[in-house]
C-alpha atoms as a PDB file:
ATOM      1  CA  UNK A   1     187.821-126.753 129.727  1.00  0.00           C
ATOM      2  CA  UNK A   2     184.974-127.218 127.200  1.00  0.00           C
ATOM      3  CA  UNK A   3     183.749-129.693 124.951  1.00  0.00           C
ATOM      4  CA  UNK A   4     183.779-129.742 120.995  1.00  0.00           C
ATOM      5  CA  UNK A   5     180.012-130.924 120.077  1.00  0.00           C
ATOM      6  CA  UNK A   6     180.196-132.687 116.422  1.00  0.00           C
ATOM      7  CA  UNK A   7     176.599-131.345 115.957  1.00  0.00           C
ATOM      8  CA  UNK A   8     174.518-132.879 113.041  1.00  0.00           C
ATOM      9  CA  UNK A   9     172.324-129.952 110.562  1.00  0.00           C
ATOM     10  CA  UNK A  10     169.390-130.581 108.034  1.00  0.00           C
ATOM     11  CA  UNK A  11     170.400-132.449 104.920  1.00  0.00           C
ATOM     12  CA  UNK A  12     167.255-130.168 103.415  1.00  0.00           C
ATOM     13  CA  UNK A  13     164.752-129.933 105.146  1.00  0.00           C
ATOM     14  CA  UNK A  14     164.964-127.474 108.336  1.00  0.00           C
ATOM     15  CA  UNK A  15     162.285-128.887 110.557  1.00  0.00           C
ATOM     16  CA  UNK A  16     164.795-131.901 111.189  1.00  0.00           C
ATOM     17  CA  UNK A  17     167.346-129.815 113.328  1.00  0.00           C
ATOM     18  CA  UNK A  18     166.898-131.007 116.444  1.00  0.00           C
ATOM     19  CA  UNK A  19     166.168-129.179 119.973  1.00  0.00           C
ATOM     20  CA  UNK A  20     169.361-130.476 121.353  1.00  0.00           C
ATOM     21  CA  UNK A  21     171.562-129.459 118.517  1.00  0.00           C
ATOM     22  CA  UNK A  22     170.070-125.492 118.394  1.00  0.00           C
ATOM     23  CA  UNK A  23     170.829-125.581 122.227  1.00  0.00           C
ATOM     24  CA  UNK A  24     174.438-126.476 121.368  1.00  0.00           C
ATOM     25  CA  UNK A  25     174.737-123.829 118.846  1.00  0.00           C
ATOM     26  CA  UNK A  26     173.388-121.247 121.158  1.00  0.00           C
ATOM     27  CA  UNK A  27     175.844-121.691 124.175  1.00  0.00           C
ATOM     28  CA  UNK A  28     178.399-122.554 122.293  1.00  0.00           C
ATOM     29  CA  UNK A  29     181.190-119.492 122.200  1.00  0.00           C
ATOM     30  CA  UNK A  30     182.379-120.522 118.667  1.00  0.00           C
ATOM     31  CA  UNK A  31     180.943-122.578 115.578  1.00  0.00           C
ATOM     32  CA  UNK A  32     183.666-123.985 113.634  1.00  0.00           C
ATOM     33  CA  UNK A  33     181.738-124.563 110.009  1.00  0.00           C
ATOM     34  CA  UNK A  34     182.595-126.091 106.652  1.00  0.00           C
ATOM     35  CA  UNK A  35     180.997-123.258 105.112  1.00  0.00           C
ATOM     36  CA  UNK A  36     180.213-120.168 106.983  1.00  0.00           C
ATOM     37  CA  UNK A  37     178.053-118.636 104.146  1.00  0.00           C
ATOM     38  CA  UNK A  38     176.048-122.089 104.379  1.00  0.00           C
ATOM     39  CA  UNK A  39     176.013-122.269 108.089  1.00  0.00           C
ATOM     40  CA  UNK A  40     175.064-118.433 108.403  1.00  0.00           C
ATOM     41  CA  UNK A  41     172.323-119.027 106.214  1.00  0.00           C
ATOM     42  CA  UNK A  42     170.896-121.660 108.958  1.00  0.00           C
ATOM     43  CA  UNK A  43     172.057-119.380 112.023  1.00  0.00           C
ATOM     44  CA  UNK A  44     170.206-116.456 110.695  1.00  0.00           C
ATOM     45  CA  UNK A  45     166.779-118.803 110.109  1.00  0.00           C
ATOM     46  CA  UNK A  46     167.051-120.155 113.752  1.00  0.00           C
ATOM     47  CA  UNK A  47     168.386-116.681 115.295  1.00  0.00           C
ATOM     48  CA  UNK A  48     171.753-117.723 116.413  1.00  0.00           C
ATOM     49  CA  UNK A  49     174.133-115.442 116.922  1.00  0.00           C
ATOM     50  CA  UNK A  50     177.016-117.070 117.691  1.00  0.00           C
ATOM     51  CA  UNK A  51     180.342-116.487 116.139  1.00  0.00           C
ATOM     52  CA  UNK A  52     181.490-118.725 113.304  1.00  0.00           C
ATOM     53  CA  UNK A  53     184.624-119.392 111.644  1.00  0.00           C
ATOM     54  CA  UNK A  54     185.647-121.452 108.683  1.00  0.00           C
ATOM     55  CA  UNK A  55     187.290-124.910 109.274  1.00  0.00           C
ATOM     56  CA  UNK A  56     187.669-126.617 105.549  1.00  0.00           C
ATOM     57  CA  UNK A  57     189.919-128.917 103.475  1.00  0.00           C
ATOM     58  CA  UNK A  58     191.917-126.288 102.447  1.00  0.00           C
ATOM     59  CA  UNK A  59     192.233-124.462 106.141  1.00  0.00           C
ATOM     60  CA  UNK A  60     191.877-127.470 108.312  1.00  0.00           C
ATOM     61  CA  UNK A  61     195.204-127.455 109.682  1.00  0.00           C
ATOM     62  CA  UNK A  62     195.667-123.954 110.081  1.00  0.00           C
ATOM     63  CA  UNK A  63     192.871-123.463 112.419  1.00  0.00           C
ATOM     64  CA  UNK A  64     193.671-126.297 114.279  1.00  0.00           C
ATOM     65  CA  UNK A  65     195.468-124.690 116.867  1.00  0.00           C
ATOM     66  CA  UNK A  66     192.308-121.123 117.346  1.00  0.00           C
ATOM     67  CA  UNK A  67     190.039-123.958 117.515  1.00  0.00           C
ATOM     68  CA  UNK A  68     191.653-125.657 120.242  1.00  0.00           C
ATOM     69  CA  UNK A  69     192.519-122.785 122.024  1.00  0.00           C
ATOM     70  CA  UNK A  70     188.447-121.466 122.076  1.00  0.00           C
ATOM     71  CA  UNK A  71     188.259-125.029 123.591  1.00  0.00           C
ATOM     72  CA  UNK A  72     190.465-124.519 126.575  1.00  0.00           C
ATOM     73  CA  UNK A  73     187.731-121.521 127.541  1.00  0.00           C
ATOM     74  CA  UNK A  74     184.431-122.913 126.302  1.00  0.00           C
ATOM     75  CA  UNK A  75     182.417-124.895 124.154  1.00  0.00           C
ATOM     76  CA  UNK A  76     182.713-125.149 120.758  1.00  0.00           C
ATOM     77  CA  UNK A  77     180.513-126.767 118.068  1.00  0.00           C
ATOM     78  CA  UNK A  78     181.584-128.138 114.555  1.00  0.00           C
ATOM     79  CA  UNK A  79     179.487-128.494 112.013  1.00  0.00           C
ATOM     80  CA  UNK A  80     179.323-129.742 108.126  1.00  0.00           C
ATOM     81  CA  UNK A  81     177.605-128.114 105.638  1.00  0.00           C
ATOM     82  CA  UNK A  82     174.830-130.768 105.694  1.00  0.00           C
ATOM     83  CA  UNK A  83     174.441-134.256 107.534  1.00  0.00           C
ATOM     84  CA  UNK A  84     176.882-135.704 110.172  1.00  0.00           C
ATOM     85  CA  UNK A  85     179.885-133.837 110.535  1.00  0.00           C
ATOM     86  CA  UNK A  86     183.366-135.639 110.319  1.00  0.00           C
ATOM     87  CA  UNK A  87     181.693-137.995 107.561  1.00  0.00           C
ATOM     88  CA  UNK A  88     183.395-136.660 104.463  1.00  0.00           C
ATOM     89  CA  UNK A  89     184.941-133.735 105.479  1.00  0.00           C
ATOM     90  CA  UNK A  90     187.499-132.452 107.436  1.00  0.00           C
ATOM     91  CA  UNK A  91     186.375-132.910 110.932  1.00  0.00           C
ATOM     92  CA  UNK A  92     188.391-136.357 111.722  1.00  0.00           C
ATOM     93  CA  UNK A  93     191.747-134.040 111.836  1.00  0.00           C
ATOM     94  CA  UNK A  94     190.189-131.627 114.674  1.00  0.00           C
ATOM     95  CA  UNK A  95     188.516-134.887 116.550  1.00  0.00           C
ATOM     96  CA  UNK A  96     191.928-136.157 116.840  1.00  0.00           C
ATOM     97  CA  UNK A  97     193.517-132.710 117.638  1.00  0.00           C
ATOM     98  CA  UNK A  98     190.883-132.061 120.658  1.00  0.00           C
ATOM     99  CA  UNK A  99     191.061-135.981 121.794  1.00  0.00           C
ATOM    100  CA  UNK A 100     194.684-136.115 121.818  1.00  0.00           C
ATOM    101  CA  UNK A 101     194.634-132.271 123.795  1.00  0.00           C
ATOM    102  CA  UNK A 102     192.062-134.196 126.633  1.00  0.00           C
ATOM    103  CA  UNK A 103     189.300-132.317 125.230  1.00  0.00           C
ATOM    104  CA  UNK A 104     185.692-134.183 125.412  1.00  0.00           C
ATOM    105  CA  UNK A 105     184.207-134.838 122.371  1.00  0.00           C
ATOM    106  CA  UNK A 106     180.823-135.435 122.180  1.00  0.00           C
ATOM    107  CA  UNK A 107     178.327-136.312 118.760  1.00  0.00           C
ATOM    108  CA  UNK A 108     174.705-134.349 118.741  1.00  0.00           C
ATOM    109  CA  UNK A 109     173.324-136.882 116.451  1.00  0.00           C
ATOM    110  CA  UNK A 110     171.137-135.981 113.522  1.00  0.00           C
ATOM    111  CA  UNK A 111     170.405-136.634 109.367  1.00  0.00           C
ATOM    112  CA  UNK A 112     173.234-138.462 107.856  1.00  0.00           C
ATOM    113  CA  UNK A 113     172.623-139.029 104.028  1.00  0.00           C
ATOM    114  CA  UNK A 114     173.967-142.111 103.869  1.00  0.00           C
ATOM    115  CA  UNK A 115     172.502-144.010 106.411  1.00  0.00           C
ATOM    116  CA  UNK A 116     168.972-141.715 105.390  1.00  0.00           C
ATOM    117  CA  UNK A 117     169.389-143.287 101.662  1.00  0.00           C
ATOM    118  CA  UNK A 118     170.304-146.975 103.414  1.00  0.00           C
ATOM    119  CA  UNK A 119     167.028-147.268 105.672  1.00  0.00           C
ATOM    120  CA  UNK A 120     164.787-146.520 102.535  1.00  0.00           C
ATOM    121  CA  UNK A 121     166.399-148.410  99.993  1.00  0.00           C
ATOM    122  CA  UNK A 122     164.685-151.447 100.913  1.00  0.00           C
ATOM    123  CA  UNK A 123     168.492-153.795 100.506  1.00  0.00           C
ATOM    124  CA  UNK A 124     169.664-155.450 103.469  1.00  0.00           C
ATOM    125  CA  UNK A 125     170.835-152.578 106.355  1.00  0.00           C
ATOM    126  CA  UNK A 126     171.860-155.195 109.301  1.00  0.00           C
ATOM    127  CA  UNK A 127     176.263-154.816 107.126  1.00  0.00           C
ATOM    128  CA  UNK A 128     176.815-152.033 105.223  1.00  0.00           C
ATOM    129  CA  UNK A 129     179.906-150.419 103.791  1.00  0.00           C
ATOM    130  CA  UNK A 130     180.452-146.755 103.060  1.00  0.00           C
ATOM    131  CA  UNK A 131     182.582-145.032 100.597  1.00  0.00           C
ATOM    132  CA  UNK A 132     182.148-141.964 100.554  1.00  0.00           C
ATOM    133  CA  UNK A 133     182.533-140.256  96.881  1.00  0.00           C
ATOM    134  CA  UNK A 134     184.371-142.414  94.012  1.00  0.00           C
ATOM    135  CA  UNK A 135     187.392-141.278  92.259  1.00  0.00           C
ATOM    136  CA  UNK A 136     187.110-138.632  89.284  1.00  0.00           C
ATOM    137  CA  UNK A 137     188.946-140.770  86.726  1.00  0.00           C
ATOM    138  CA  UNK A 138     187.124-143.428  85.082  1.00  0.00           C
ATOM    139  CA  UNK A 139     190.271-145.791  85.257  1.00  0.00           C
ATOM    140  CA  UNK A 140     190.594-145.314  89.092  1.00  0.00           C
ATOM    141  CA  UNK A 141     187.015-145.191  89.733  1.00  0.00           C
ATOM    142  CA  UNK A 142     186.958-148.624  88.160  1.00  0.00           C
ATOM    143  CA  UNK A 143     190.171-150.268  90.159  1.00  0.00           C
ATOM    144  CA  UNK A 144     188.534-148.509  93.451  1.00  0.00           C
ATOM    145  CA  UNK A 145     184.859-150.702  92.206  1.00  0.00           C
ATOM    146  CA  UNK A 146     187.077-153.750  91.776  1.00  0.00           C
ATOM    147  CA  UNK A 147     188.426-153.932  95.580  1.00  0.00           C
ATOM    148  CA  UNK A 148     185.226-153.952  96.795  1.00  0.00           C
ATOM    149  CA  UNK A 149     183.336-156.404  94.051  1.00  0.00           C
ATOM    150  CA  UNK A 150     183.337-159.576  96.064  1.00  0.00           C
ATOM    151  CA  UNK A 151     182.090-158.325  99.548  1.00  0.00           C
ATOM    152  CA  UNK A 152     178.427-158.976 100.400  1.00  0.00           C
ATOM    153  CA  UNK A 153     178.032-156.166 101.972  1.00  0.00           C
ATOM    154  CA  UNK A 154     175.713-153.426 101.429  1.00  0.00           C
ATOM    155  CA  UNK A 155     177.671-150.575  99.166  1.00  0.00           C
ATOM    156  CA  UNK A 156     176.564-146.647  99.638  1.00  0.00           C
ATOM    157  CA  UNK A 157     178.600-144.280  97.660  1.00  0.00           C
ATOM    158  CA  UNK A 158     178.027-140.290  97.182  1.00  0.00           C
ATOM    159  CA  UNK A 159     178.021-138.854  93.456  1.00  0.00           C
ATOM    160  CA  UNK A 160     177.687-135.364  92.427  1.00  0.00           C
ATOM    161  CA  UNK A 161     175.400-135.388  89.337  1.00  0.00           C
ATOM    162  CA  UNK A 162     178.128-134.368  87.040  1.00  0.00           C
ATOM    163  CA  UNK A 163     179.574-138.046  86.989  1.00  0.00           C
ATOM    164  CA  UNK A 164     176.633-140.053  87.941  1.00  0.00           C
ATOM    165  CA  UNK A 165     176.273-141.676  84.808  1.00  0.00           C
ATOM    166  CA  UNK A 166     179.971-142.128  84.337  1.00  0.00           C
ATOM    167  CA  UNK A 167     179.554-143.903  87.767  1.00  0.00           C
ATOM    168  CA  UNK A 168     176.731-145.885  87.563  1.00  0.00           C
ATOM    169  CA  UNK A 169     178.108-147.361  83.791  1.00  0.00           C
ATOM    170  CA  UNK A 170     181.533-147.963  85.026  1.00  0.00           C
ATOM    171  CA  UNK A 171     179.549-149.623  88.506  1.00  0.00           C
ATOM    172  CA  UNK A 172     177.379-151.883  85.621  1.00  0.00           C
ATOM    173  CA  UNK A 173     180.531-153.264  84.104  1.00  0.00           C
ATOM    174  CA  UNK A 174     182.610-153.975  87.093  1.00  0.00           C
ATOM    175  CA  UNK A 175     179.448-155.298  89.181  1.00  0.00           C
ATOM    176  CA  UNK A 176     177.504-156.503  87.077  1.00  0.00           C
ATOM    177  CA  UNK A 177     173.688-155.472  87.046  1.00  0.00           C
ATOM    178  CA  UNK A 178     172.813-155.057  90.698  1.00  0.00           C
ATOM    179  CA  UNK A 179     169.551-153.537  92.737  1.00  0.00           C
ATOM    180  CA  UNK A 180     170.400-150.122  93.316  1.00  0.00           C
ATOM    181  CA  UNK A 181     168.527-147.537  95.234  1.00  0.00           C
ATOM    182  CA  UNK A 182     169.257-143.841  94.146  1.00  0.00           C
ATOM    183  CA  UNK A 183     168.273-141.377  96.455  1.00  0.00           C
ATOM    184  CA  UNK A 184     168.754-137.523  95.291  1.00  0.00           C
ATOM    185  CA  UNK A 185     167.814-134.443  97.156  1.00  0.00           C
ATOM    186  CA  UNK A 186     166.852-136.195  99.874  1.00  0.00           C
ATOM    187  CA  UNK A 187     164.034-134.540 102.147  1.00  0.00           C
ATOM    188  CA  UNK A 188     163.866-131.499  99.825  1.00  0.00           C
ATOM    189  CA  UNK A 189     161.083-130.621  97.518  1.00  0.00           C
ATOM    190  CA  UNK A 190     162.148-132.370  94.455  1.00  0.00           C
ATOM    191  CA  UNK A 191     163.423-135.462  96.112  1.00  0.00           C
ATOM    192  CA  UNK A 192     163.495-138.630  94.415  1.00  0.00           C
ATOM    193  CA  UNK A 193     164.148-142.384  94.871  1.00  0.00           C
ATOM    194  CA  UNK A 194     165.034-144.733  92.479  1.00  0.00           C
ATOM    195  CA  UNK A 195     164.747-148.424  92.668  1.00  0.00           C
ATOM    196  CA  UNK A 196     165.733-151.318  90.566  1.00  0.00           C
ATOM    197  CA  UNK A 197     168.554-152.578  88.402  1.00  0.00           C
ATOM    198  CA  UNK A 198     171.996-150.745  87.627  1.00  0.00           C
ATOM    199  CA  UNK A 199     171.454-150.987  83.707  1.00  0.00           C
ATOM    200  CA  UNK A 200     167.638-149.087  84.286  1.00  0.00           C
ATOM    201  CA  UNK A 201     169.661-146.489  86.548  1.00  0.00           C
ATOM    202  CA  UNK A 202     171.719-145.586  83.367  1.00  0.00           C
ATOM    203  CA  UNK A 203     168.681-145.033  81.331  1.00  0.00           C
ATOM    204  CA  UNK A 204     165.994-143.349  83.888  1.00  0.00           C
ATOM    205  CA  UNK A 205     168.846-140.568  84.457  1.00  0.00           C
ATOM    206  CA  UNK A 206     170.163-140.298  81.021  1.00  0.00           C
ATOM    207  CA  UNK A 207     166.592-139.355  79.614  1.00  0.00           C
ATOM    208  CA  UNK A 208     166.546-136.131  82.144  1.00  0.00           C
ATOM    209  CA  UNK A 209     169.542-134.007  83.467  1.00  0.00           C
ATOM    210  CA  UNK A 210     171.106-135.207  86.375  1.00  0.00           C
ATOM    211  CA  UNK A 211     170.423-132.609  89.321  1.00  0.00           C
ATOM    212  CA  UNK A 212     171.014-132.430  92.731  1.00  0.00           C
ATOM    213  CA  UNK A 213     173.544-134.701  95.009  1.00  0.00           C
ATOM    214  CA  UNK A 214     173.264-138.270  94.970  1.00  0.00           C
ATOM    215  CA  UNK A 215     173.732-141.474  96.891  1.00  0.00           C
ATOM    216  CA  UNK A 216     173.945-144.737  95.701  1.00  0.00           C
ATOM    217  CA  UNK A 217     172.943-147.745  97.502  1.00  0.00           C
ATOM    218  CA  UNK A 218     173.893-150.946  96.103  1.00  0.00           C
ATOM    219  CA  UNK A 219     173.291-154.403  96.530  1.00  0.00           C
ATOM    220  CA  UNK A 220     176.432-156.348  97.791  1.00  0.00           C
ATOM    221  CA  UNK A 221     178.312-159.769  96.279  1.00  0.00           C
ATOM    222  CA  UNK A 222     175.331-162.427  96.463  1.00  0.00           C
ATOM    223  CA  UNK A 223     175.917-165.841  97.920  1.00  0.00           C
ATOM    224  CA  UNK A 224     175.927-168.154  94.900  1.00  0.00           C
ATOM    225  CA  UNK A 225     173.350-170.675  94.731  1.00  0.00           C
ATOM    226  CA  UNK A 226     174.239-173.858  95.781  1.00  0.00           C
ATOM    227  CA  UNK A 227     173.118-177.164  94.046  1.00  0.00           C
ATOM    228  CA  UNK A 228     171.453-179.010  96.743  1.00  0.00           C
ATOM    229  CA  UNK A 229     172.072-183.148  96.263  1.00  0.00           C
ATOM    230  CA  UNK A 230     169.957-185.802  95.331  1.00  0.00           C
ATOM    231  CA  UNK A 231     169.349-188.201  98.575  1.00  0.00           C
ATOM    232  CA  UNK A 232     170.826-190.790  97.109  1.00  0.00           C
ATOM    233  CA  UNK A 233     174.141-188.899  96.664  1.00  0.00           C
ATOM    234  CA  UNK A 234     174.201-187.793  99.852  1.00  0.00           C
ATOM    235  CA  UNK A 235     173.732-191.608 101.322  1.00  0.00           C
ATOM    236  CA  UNK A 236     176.983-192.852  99.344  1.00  0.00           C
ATOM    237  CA  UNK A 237     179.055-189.597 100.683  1.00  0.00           C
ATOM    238  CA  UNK A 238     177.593-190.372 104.276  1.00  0.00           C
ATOM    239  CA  UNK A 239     178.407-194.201 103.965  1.00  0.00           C
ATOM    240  CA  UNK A 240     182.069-193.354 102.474  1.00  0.00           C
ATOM    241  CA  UNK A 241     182.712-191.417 105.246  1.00  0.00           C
ATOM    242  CA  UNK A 242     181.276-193.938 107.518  1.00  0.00           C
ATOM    243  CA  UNK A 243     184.056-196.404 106.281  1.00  0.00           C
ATOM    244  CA  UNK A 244     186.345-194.101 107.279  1.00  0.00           C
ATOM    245  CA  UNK A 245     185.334-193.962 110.797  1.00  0.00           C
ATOM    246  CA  UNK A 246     183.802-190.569 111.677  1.00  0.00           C
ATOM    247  CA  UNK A 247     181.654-189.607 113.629  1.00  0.00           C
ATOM    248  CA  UNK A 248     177.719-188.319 113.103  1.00  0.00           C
ATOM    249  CA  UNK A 249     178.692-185.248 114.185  1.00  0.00           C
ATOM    250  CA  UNK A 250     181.768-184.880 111.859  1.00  0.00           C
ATOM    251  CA  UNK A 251     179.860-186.420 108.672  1.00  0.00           C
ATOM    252  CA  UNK A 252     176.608-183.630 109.100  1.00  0.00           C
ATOM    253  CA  UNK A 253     179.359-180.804 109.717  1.00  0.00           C
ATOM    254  CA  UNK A 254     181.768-181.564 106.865  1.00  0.00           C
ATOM    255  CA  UNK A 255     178.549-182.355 104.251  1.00  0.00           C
ATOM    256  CA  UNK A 256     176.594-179.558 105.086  1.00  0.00           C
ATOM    257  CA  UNK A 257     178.893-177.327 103.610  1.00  0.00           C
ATOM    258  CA  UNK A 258     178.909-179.036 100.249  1.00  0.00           C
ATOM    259  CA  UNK A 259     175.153-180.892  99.784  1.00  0.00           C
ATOM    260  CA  UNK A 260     172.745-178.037 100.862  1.00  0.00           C
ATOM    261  CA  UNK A 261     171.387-180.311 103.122  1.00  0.00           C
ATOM    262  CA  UNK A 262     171.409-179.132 106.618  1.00  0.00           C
ATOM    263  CA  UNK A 263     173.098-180.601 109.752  1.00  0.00           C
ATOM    264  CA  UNK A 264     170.156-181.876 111.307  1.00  0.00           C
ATOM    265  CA  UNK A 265     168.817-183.717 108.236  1.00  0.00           C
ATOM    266  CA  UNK A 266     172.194-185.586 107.703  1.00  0.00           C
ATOM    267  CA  UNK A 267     172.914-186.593 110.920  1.00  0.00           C
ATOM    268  CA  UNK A 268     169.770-188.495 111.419  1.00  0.00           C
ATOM    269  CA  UNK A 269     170.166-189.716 108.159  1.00  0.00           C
ATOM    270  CA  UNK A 270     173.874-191.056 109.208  1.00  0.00           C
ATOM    271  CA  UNK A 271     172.645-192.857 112.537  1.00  0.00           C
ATOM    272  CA  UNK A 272     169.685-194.781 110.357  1.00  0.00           C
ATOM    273  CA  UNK A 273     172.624-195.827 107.724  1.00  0.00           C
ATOM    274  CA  UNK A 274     175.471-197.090 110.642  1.00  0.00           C
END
């Protein structure tokens, strides 16, 4: 019984196949690819001969079935045409096939745009959410923007540069002007990163044609400022709730949430006020 290998190409440039993953493509007996004239392109500049065969959107459930049958003899490895496979293409439907036929499946791990564009865009990485590409229509791209306006996480989203600025205007005026990093033909020879606002995104790539693919990485839902109170404010919440019989510990919880004072400071101010 073999293993399907989900193993991870070059999002550009070649050098960053890795040993491991040219191995896997080497004894594998078949490599199921999103594109074969893509893959064959790689194969050929790495001297891989193994056979390939097409496993797309439009195919995926067809070849379902050969795929899973190569398995039951040997090794096979699926790959995307660039990046992680199984991230924004078909390869969930043939993890769950070979899973649910107690195949192993095993990652080779490699580039992944989106987590590539994340570590370099210099916004918070430690929660992040990813989106994959936004809807065509501006009126569903919008409602799809909406959903997501109030999370604080991290936002990474792939655009083809058709629709970037389509995109990034209908991002401005549901989110407001956020820090944005856009990468764009990331670790190729005319790759670029852009940093700064939303509203300067609009304008740096609507004064040259869009080219390339893109991903955006935007800055999530910021915690709103909080008003920190005056100390003497603070000393007539602390003595009202005093009167009322808590506790220290139950006066610092309940008015750090709402003075910007924290815990610490209020409960030693509550046990010089008893």
């Amino acid at each position: 019984m073999g293993t399907l290998y989900l193993v991870a190409t070059p999002i550009g440039n070649l050098e960053d196949m890795s040993p491991r993953g040219l191995r896997i493509l080497r004894e594998s007996i078949l490599i199921a690819a999103e594109d074969t004239r893509h893959t064959g392109t790689l194969l050929k500049h790495f001297n891989i001969q193994t056979p390939l065969t097409s496993y797309w959107e439009h195919n995926k459930l067809n070849k379902l079935d050969f795929i899973l049958e190569k398995l039951s003899i040997g090794d096979v490895a699926l790959v995307s045409d660039a990046g992680t496979p199984a991230i924004n293409d078909p390869g969930y439907e043939l993890v769950q096939a070979a899973l649910a036929s107690d195949f192993n499946v095993r990652p080779v791990p490699g580039p992944s745009s989106p987590i590539a564009a994340l570590t370099v865009s210099g916004l918070p990485t430690d929660s992040f959410l990813y989106l994959g590409y936004l809807p065509h229509k501006s009126s569903e791209r919008r409602k799809a923007v909406e959903q997501i306006a109030n999370l604080p996480y991290t936002l990474i989203f792939l655009e083809s540069p058709h629709r970037v600025i389509d995109s990034l205007e209908d991002i401005l005026s549901v989110l407001g002007d956020r820090r944005i990093c856009i990468a764009r033909e990331m670790t190729k020879m005319y790759e670029e990163y852009w940093r700064g606002q939303v509203s300067g995104a609009i304008e740096h790539f609507k004064s040259k044609a869009p080219r390339g693919e893109f991903t955006l990485v935007i800055e999530g839902k910021m915690k709103e400022e909080r008003s920190v109170w005056a100390e003497e404010e603070l000393l007539n919440a602390i003595k009202k709730e005093l009167k009322a019989g808590k506790s220290a510990k139950e006066i610092s919880a309940e008015l750090a949430e709402s003075s910007g004072w924290n815990k610490k400071e209020i409960y030693a101010l509550v046990n010089q006020n008893k």
